[in-house]
Protein backbone atom coordinates (compact mmCIF):
# COMPACT_ATOMS: atom_id res chain seq x y z
CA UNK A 1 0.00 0.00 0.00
CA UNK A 2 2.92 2.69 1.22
CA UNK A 3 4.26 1.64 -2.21
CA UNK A 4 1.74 3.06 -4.60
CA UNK A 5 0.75 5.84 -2.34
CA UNK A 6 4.57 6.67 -2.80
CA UNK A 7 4.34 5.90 -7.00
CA UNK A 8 1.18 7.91 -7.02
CA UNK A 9 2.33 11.03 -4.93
CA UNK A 10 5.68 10.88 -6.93
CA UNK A 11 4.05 11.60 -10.50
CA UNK A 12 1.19 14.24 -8.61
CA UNK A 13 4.21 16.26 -6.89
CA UNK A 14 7.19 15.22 -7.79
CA UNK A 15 9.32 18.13 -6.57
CA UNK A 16 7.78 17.24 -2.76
CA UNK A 17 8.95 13.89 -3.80
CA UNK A 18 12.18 14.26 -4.63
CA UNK A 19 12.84 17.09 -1.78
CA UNK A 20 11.48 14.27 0.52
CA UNK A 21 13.92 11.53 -0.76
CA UNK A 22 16.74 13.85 -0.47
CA UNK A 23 17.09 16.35 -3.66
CA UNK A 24 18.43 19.69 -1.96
CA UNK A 25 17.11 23.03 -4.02
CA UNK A 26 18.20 26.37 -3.50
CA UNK A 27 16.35 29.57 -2.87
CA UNK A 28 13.72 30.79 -5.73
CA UNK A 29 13.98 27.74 -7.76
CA UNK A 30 11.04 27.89 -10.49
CA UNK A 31 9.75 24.38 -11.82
CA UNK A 32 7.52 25.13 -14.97
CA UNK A 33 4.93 22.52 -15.06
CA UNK A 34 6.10 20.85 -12.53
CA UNK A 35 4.25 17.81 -12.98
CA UNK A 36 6.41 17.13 -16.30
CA UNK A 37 9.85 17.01 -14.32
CA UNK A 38 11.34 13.94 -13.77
CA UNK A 39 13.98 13.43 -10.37
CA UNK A 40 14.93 9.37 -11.29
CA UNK A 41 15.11 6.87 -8.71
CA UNK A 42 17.99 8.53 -6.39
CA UNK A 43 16.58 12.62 -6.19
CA UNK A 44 18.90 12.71 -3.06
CA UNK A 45 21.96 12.46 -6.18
CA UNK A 46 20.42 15.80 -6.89
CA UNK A 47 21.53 19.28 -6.08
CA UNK A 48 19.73 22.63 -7.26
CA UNK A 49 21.36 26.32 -6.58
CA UNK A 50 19.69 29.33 -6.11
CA UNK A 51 17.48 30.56 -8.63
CA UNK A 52 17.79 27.68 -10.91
CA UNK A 53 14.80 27.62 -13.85
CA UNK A 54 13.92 24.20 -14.87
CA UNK A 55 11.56 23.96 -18.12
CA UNK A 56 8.94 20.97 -18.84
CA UNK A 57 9.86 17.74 -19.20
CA UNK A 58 13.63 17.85 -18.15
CA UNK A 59 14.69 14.39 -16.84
CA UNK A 60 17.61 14.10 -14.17
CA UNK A 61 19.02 10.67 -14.78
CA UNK A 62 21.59 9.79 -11.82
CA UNK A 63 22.44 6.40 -12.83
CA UNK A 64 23.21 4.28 -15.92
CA UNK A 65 20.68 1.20 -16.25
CA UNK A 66 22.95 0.08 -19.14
CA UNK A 67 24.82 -2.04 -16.59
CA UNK A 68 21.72 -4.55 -16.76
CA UNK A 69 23.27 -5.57 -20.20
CA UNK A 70 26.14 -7.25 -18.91
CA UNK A 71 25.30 -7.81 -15.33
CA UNK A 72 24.41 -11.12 -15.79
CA UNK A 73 27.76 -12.03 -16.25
CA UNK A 74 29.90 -13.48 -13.34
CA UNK A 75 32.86 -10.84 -13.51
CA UNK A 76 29.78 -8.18 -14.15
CA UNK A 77 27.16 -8.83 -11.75
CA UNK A 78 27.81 -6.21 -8.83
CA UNK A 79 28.28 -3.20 -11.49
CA UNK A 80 26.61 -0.58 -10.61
CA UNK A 81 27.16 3.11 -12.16
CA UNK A 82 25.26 6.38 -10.32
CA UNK A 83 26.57 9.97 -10.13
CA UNK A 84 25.81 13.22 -8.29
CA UNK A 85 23.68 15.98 -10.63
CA UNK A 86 24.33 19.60 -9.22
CA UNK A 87 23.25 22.45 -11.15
CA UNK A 88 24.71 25.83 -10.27
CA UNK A 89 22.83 29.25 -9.17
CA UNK A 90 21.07 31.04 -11.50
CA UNK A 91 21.10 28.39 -14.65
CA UNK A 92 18.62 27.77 -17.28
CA UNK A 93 17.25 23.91 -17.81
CA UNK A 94 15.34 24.28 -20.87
CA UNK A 95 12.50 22.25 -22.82
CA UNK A 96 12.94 18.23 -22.43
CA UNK A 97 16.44 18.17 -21.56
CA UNK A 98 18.12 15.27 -20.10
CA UNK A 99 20.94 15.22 -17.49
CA UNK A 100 23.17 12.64 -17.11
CA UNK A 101 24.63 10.79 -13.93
CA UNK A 102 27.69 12.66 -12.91
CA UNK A 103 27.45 16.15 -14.34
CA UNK A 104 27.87 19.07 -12.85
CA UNK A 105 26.36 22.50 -14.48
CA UNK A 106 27.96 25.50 -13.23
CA UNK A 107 26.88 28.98 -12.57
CA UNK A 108 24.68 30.97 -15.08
CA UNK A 109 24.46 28.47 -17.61
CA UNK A 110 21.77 27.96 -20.55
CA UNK A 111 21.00 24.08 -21.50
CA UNK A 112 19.46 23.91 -24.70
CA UNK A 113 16.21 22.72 -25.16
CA UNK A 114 15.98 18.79 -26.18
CA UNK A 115 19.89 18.62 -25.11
CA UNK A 116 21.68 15.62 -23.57
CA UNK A 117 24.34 16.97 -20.92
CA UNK A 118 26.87 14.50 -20.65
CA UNK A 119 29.65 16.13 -19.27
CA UNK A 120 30.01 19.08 -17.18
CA UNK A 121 28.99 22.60 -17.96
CA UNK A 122 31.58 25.38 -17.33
CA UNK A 123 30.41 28.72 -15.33
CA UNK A 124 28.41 30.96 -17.98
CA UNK A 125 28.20 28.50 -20.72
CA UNK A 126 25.40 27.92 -23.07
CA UNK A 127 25.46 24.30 -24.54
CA UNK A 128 22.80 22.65 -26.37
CA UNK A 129 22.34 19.25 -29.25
CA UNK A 130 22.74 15.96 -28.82
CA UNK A 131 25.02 15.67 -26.93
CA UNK A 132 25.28 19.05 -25.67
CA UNK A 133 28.37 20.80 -26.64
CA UNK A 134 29.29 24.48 -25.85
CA UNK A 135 27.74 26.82 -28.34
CA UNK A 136 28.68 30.38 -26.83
CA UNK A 137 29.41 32.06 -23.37
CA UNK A 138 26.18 33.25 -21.68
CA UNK A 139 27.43 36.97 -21.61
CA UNK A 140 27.36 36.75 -25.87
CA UNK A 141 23.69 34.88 -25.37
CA UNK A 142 22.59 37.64 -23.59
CA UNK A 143 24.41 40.35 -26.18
CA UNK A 144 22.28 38.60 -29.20
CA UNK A 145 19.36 38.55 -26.90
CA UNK A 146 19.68 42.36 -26.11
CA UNK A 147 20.43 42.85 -29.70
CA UNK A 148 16.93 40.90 -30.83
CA UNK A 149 15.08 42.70 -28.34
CA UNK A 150 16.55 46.37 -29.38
CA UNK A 151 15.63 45.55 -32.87
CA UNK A 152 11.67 44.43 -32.70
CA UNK A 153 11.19 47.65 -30.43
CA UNK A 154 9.23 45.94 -27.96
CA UNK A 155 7.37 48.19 -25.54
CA UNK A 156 8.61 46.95 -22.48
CA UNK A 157 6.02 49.58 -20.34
CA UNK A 158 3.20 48.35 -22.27
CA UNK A 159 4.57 44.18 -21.93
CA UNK A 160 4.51 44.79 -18.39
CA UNK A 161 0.48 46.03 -18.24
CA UNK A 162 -1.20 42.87 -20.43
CA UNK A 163 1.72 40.79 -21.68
CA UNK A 164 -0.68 38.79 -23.63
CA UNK A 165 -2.71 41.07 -25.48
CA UNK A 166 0.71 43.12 -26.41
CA UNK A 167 1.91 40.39 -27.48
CA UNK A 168 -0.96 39.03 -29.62
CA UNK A 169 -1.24 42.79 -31.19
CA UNK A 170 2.32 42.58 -32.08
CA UNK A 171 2.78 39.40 -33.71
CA UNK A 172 -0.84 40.14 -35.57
CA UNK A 173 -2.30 37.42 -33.73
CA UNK A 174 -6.27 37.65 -32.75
């Protein structure tokens, strides 16, 4: 009975979950939909700075069941590979990424959306594909970011009042 209670609470709040089983997150960590994020079998591998953002559907994967292929074998059978996930203050997680056992992501980072981190993450790095590889620092993200937003001549005043009908007006939506 404790055992599907624990199943069932686990996919309804996973982030109680995991904190509950040992996952340690920072100050003003944001989970968006946090019923899509996914903590693995060993959240207390886990460790969130301050501020982290974490998009739907990332996956935090803190072991490698790919030891079941050969564990059947005598010289095999007791290998076992896990690893320790920390992500560092302030970093991005975006859309459906996966992290892998054993990485560490360091301060102000971006991961890509759909990416596969398999190896740590400098400080200030953006990385994204498959796997994730370093694609610029975050200081020239934000540069072509500020650039992007200097050149649509967004009304920041105006985003601020009704983000959403802005918005719609100024992409000619309905």
């Amino acid at each position: 009975m404790k055992k599907a209670f624990d199943k069932i609470y686990r996919k309804i709040f996973p982030i109680k979950w995991a904190k509950s089983n040992g996952m340690l997150i920072g100050k003003n960590c944001v989970f968006i939909a946090k019923h899509k994020v996914n903590f693995g079998s060993e959240p207390y591998l886990i460790k969130l700075g301050d501020e982290v953002k974490v998009s739907e559907g990332v996956r935090f994967v803190t072991h490698d069941g790919g030891t079941w292929a050969f564990r059947d074998q005598e010289k095999y059978k007791d290998v076992v590979k896990f690893g320790t996930i920390i992500i560092g203050n302030r970093s991005f997680i975006g859309t459906g990424a996966i992290i892998l056992p054993g990485v560490v992501i360091g301060e102000r980072c971006v991961v890509g959306a759909g990416s596969v981190v398999t190896a740590d993450v400098p400080d200030n790095t953006g990385v994204a594909g498959v796997p994730a590889k370093p694609i610029k620092t975050t200081k020239e993200y934000a540069e072509k970011c500020l650039e992007e937003y200097s050149s649509k001549g967004y009304d920041t005043e105006e985003i601020k009042k009704d983000k959403r009908r802005y918005l719609t007006k100024f992409f000619g939506g309905k």
